[in-house]
C-alpha atoms as a PDB file:
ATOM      1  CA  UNK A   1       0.000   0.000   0.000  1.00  0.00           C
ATOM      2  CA  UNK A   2       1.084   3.113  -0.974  1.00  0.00           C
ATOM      3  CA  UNK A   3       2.420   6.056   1.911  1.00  0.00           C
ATOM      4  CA  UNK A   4      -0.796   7.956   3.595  1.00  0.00           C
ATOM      5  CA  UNK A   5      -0.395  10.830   5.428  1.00  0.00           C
ATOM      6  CA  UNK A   6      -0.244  10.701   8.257  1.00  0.00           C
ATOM      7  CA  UNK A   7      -4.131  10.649   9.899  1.00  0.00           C
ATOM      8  CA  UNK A   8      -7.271   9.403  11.570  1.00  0.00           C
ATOM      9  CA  UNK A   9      -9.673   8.991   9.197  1.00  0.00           C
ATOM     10  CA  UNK A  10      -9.729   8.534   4.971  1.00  0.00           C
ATOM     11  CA  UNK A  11     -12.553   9.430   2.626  1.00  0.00           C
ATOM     12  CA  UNK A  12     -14.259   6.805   0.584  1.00  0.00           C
ATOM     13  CA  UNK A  13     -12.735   9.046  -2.302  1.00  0.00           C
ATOM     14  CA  UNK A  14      -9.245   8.223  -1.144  1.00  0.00           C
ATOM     15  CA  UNK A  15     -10.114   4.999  -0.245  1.00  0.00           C
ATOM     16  CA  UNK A  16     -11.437   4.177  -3.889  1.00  0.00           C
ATOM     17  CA  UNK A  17      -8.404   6.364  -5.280  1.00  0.00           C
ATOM     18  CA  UNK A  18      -5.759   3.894  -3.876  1.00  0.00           C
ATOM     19  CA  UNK A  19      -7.634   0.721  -4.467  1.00  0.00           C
ATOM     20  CA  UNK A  20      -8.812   1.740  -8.431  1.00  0.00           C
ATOM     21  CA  UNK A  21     -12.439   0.749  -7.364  1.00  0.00           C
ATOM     22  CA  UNK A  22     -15.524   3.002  -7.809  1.00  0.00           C
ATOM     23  CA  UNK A  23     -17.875   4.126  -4.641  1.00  0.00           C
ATOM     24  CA  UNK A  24     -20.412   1.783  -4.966  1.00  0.00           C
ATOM     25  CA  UNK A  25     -17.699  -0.937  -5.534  1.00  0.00           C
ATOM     26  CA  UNK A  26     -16.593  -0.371  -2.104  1.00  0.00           C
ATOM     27  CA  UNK A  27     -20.406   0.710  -0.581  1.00  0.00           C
ATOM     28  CA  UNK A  28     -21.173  -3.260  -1.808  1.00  0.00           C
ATOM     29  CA  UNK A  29     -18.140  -4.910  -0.495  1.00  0.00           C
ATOM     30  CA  UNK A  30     -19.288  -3.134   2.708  1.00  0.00           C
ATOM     31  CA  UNK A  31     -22.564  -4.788   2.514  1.00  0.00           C
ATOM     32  CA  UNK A  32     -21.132  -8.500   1.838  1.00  0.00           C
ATOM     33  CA  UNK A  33     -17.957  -8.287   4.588  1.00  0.00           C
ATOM     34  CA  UNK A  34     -18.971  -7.946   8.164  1.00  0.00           C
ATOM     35  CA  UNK A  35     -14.572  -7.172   8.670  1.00  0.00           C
ATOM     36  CA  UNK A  36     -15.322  -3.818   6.598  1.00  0.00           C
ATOM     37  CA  UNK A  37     -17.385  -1.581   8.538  1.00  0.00           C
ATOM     38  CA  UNK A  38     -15.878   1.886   8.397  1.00  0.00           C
ATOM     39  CA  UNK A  39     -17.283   4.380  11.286  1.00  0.00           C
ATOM     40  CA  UNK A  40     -19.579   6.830   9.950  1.00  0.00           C
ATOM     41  CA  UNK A  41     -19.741  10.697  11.001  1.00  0.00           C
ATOM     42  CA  UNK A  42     -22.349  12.694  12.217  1.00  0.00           C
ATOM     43  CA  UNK A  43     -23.339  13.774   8.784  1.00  0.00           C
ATOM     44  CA  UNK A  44     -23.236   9.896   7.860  1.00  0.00           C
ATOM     45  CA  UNK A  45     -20.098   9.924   5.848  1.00  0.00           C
ATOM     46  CA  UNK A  46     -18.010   7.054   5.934  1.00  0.00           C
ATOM     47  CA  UNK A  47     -14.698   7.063   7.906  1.00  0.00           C
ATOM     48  CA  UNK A  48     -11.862   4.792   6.869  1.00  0.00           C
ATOM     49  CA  UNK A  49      -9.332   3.999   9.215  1.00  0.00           C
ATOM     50  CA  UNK A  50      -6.098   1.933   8.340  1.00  0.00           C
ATOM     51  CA  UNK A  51      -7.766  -1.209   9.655  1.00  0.00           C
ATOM     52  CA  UNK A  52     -10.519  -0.477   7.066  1.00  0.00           C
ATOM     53  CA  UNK A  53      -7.535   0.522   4.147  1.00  0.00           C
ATOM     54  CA  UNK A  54      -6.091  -3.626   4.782  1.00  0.00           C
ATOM     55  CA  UNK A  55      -9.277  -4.713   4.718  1.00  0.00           C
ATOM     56  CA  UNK A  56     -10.147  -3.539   1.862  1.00  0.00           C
ATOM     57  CA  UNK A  57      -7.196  -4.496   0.189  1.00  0.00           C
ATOM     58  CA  UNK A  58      -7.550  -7.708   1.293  1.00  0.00           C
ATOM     59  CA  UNK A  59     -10.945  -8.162  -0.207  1.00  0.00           C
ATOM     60  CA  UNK A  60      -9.691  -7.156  -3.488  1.00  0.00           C
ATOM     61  CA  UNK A  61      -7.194  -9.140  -3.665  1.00  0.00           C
ATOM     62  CA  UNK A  62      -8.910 -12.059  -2.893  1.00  0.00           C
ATOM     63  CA  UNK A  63     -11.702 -10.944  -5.454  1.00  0.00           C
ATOM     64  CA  UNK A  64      -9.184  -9.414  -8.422  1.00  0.00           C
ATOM     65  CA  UNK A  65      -6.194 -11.222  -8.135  1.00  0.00           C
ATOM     66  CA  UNK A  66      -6.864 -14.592  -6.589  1.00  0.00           C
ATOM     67  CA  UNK A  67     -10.343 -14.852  -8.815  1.00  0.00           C
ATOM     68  CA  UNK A  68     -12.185 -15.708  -5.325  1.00  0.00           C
ATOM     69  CA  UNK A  69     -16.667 -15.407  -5.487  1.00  0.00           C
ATOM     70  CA  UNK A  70     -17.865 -12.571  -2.738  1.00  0.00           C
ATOM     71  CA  UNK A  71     -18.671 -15.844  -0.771  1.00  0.00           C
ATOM     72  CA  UNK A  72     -15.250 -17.498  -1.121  1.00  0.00           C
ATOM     73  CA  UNK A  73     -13.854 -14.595   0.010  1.00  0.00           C
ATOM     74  CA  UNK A  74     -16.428 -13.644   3.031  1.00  0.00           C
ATOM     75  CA  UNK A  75     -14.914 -17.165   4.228  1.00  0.00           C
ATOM     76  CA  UNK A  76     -11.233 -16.437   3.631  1.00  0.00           C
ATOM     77  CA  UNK A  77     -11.724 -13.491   5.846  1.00  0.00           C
ATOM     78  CA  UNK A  78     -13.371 -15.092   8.079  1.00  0.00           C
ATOM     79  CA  UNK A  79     -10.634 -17.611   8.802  1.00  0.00           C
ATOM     80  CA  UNK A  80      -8.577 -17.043  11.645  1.00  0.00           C
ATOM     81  CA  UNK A  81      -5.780 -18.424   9.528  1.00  0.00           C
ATOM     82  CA  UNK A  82      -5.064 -15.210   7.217  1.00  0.00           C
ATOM     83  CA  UNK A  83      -1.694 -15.570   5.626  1.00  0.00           C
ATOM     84  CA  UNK A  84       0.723 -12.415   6.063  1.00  0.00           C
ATOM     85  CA  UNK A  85       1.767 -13.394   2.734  1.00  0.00           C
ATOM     86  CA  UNK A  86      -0.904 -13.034   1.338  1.00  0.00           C
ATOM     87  CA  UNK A  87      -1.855  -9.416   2.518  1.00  0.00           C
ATOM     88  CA  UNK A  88       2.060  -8.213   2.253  1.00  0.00           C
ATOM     89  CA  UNK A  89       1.075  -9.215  -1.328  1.00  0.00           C
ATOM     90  CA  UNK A  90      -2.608  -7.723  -1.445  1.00  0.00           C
ATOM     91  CA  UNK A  91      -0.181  -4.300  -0.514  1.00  0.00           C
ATOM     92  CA  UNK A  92       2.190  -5.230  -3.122  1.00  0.00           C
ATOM     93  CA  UNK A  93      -0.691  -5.501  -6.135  1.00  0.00           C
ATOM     94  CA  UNK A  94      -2.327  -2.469  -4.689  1.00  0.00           C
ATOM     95  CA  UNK A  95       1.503  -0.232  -5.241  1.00  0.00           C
ATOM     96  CA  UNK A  96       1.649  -1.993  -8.678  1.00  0.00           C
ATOM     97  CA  UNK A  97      -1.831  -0.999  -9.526  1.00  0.00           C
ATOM     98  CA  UNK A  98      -0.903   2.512  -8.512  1.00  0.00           C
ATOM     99  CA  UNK A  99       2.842   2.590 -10.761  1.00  0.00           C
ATOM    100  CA  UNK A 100       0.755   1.631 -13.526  1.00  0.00           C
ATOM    101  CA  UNK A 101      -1.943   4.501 -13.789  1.00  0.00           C
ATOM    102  CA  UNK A 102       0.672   6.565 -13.122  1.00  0.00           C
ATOM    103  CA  UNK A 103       2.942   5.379 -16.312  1.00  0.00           C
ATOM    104  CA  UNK A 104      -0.461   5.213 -18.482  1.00  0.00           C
ATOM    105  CA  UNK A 105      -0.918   8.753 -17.052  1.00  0.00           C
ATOM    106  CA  UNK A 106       2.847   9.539 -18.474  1.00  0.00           C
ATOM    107  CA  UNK A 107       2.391   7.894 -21.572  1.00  0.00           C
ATOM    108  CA  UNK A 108      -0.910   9.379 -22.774  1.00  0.00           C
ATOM    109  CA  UNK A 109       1.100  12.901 -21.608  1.00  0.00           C
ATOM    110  CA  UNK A 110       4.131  11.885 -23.533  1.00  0.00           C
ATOM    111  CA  UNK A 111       1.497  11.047 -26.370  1.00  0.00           C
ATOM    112  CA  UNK A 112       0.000  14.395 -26.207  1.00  0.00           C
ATOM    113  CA  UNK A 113       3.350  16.403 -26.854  1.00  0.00           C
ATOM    114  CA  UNK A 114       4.527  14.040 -29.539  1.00  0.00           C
ATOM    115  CA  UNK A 115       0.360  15.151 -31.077  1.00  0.00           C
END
């Protein structure tokens, strides 16, 4: 997972930023993983904490990497046997994910001068 600054709380826009997932994306995952319940403000928006971010990550991974069903991976979860492996590398795909919209973002900038 990429560096955060440093603080309490993380919108679901940041949230969704770093994982490459839309809003509802993550709204659903909260609805089918009992381990991802972020608190929610007085105006009822969500608050992430870091707890939340590895969750999260964890669940995709499980979903876009390992090619797990929701259900598969509400079980996985749910396991008390959750390899550090295997989040270290949810973390890892989650960086890679992030180096490569940032070299597509390069390239299609590189593409525009070249125009």
């Amino acid at each position: 997972m990429r560096d955060l600054p440093e603080k309490d709380y993380y919108t679901i826009g940041e949230v969704c930023e770093l994982l490459d997932v839309a809003p509802h994306v993550l709204r659903y995952w909260e609805k089918e993983f009992p381990q991802l319940r972020p608190e929610k403000g007085r105006s009822g928006m969500r608050r992430y904490r870091k707890g939340d971010l590895r969750t999260a990550v964890m669940i995709k991974d499980l979903l876009h990497t390992h090619g797990y069903t929701i259900r598969g991976a509400r079980r996985k979860l749910a396991s008390p046997e959750i390899d550090p492996a295997e989040l270290e590398a949810a973390k890892l795909h989650a960086a890679l994910s992030e180096v490569r919209r940032g070299l597509a973002s390069l390239r299609d900038e590189l593409r525009k001068g070249v125009d």
